[in-house]
Protein backbone atom coordinates (compact mmCIF):
# COMPACT_ATOMS: atom_id res chain seq x y z
CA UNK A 1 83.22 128.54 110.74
CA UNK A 2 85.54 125.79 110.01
CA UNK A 3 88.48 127.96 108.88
CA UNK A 4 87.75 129.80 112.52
CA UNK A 5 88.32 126.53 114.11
CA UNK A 6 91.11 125.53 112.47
CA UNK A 7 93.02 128.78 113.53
CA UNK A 8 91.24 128.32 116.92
CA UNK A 9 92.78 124.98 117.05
CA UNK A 10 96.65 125.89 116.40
CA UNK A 11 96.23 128.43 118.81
CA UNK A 12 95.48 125.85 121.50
CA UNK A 13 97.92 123.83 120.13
CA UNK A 14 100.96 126.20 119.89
CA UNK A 15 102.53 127.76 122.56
CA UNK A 16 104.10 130.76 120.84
CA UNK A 17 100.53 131.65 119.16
CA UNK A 18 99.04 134.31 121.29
CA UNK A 19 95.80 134.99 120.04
CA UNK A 20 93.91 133.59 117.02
CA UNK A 21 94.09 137.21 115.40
CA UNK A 22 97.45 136.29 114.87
CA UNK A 23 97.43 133.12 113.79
CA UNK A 24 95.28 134.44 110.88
CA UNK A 25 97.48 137.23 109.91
CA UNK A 26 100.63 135.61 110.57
CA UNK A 27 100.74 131.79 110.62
CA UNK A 28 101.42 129.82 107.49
CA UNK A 29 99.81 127.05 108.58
CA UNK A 30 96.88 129.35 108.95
CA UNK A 31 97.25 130.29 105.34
CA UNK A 32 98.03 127.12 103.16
CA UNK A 33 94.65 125.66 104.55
CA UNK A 34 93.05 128.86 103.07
CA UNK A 35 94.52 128.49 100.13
CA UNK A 36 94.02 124.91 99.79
CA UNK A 37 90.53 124.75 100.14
CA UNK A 38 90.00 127.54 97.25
CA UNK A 39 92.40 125.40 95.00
CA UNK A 40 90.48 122.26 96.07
CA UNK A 41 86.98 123.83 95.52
CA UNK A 42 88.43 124.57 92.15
CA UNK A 43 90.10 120.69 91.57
CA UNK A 44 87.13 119.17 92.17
CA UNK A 45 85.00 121.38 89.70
CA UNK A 46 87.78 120.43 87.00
CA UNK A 47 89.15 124.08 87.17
CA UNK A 48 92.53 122.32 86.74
CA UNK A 49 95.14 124.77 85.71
CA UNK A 50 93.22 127.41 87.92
CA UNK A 51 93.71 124.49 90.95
CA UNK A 52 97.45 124.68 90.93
CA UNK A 53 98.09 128.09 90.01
CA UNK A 54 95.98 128.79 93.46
CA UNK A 55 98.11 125.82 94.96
CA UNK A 56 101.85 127.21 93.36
CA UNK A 57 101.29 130.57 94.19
CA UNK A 58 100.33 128.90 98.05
CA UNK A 59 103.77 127.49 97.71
CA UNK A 60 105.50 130.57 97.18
CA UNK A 61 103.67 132.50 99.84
CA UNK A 62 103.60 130.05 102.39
CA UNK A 63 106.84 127.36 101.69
CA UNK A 64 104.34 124.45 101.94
CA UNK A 65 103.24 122.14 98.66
CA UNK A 66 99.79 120.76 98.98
CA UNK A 67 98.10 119.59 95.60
CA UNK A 68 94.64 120.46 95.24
CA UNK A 69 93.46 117.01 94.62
CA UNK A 70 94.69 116.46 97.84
CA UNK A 71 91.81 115.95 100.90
CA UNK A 72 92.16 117.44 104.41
CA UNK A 73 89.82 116.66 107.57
CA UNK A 74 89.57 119.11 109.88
CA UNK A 75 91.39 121.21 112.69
CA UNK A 76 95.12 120.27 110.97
CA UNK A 77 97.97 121.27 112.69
CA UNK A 78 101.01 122.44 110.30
CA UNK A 79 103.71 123.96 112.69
CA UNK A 80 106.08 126.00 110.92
CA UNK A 81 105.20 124.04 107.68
CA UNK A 82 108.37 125.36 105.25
CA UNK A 83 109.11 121.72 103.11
CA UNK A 84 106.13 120.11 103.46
CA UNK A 85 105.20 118.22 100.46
CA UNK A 86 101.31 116.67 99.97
CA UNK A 87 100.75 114.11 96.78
CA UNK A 88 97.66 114.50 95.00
CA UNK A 89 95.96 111.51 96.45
CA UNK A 90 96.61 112.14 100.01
CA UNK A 91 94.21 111.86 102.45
CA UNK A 92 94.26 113.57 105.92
CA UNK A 93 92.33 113.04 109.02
CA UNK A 94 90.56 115.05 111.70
CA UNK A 95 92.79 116.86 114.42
CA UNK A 96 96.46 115.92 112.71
CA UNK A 97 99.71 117.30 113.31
CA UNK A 98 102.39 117.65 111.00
CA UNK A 99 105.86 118.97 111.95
CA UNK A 100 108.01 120.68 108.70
CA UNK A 101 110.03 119.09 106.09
CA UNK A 102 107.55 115.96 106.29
CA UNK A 103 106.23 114.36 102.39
CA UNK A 104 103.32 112.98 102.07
CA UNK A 105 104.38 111.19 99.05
CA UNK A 106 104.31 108.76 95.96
CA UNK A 107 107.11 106.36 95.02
CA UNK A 108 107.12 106.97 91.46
CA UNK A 109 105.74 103.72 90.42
CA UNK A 110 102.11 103.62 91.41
CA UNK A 111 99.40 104.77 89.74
CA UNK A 112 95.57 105.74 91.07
CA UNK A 113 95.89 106.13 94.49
CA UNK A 114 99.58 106.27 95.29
CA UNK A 115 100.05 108.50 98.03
CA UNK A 116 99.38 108.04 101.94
CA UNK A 117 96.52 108.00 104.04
CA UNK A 118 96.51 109.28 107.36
CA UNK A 119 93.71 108.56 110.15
CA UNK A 120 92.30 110.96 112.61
CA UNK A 121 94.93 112.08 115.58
CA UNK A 122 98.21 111.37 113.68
CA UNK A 123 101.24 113.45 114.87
CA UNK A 124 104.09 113.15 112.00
CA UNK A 125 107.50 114.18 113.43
CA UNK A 126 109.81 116.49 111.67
CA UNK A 127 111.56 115.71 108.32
CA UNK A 128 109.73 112.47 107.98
CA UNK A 129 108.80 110.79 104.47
CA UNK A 130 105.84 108.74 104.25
CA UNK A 131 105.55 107.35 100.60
CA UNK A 132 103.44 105.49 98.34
CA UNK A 133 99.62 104.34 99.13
CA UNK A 134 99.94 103.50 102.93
CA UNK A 135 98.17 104.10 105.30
CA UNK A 136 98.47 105.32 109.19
CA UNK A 137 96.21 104.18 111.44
CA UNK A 138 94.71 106.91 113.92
CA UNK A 139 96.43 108.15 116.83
CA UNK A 140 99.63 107.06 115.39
CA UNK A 141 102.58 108.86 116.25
CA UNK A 142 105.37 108.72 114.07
CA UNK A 143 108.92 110.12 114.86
CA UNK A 144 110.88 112.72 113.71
CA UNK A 145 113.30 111.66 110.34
CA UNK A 146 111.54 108.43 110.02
CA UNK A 147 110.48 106.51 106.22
CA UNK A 148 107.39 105.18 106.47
CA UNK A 149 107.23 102.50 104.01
CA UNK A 150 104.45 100.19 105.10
CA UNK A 151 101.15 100.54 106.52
CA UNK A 152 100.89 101.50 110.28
CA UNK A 153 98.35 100.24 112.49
CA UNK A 154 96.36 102.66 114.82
CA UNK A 155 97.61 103.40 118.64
CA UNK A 156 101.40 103.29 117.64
CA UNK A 157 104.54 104.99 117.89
CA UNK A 158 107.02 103.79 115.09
CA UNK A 159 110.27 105.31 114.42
CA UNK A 160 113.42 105.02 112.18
CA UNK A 161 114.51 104.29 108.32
CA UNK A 162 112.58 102.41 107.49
CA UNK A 163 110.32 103.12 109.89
CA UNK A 164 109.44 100.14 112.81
CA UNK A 165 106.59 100.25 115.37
CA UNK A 166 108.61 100.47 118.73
CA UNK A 167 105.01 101.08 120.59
CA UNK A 168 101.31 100.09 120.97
CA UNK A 169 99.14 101.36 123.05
CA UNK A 170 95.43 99.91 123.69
CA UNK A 171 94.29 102.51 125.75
CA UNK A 172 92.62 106.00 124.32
CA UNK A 173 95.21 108.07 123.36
CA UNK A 174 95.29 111.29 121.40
CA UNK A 175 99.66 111.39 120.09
CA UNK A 176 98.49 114.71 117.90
CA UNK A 177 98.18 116.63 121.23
CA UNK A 178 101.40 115.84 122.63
CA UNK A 179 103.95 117.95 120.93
CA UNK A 180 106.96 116.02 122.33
CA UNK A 181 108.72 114.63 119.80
CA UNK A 182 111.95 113.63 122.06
CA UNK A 183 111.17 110.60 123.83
CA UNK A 184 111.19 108.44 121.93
CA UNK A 185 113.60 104.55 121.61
CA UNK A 186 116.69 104.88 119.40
CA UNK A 187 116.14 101.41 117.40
CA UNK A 188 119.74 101.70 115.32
CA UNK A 189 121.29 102.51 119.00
CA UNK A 190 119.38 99.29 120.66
CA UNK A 191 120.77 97.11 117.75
CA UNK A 192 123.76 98.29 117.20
CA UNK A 193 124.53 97.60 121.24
CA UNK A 194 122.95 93.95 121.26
CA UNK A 195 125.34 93.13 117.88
CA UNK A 196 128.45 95.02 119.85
CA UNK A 197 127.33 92.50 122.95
CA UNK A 198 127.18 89.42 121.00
CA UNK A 199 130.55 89.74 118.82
CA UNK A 200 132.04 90.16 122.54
CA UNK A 201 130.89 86.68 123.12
CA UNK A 202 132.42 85.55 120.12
CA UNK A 203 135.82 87.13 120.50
CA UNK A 204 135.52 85.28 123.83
CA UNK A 205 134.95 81.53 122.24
CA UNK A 206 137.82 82.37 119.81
CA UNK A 207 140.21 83.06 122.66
CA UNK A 208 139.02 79.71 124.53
CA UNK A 209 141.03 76.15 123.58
CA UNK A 210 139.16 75.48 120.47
CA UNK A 211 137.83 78.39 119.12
CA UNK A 212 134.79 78.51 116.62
CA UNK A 213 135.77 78.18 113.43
CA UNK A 214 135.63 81.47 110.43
CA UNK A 215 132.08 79.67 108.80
CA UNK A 216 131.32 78.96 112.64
CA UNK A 217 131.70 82.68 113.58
CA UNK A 218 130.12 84.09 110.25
CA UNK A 219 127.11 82.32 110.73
CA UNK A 220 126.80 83.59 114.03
CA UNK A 221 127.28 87.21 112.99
CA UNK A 222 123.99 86.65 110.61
CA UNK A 223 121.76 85.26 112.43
CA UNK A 224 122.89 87.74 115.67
CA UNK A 225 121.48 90.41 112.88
CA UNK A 226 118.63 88.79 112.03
């Protein structure tokens, strides 16, 4: 029954999927949670090198690298899925979506649990990295490219490298059902204008009768990007 709902679930949540017949015979999505649930059956009975051969030959098949250690809630979302990367330690939510070319992954440095945690109703936009033991709060939402490098708190939208919240929302919200992944702030654009705005000013003082002096101006320029 669960598998059933999972594909039942990616059909209501993709528009191109026209029946659940189809997203069982022809979604890879479909098939890596298949997979992964045979290679995790067999991680957790300390079937080890049975695991990941289940879990490599997944990869090959499907274009998507989940580690058999790693634990998924239910009704998860993969859309297209070819690049995605899960760390052994990961740990998914309920009702998730993640976009392709995201890693769930470890910085190379931790040991025990070093990979991320995600709550229930995450979306993760395309090509995004989230790395070492953080974790992302539910019905976070976080946007495409983006390096998540610290923990995330729930009801957010965070975006960029490294990765800022640029949104909090109090109210009940559910980001893994909204599949629009475009409107979202620019942060680099917003900063990059307020910096361009404030050297204006200064080029202004320096034109004036006694313009600011090169410390006077230099100090300015670090605290305006501060």
């Amino acid at each position: 029954m669960g598998l059933l709902e999972d594909a039942r679930n990616i059909q209501r949540k993709d528009p191109a999927a026209r029946s659940v017949l189809e997203v069982m015979l022809l979604y890879p999505g479909f098939h890596i949670l298949v997979y992964h649930r045979i290679a995790h059956w067999l991680f957790q009975h300390k079937h080890f090198f049975l695991a990941r051969w289940v879990s490599q030959h997944a990869r090959h098949r499907t274009g998507i690298e989940i580690h058999p250690g790693a634990t998924i809630g239910k009704c998860l979302f993969i859309d297209h899925g070819m690049g995605i990367v899960f760390g052994e330690t990961t740990e998914i939510g309920d009702n998730c979506t993640i976009y392709h070319g995201v890693t769930l992954g470890g910085t190379g440095k931790d040991t025990g649990k070093r990979h991320p945690t995600l709550g229930n109703n995450v979306l993760v936009g395309a090509g995004t990295k989230v790395l070492g033991p953080v974790y992302i709060g539910d019905n976070a939402r976080v946007g495409a490219g983006s390096v998540v490098l610290h923990n995330l708190p729930a009801n957010c939208t965070a975006v960029g490298v490294p990765a800022e919240v640029v949104r909090i929302n109090n109210k009940a919200v559910n980001p893994a059902d909204d599949l629009d992944q475009q409107d979202l702030p620019d942060i680099t654009a917003q900063r990059l204008t307020a910096l361009d705005q404030r050297l204006s000013k200064l080029e202004k003082a320096a034109q004036g009768d006694t313009p600011p002096s090169a410390e006077q101006i230099a100090a300015r320029v670090q605290q305006s990007r501060r």
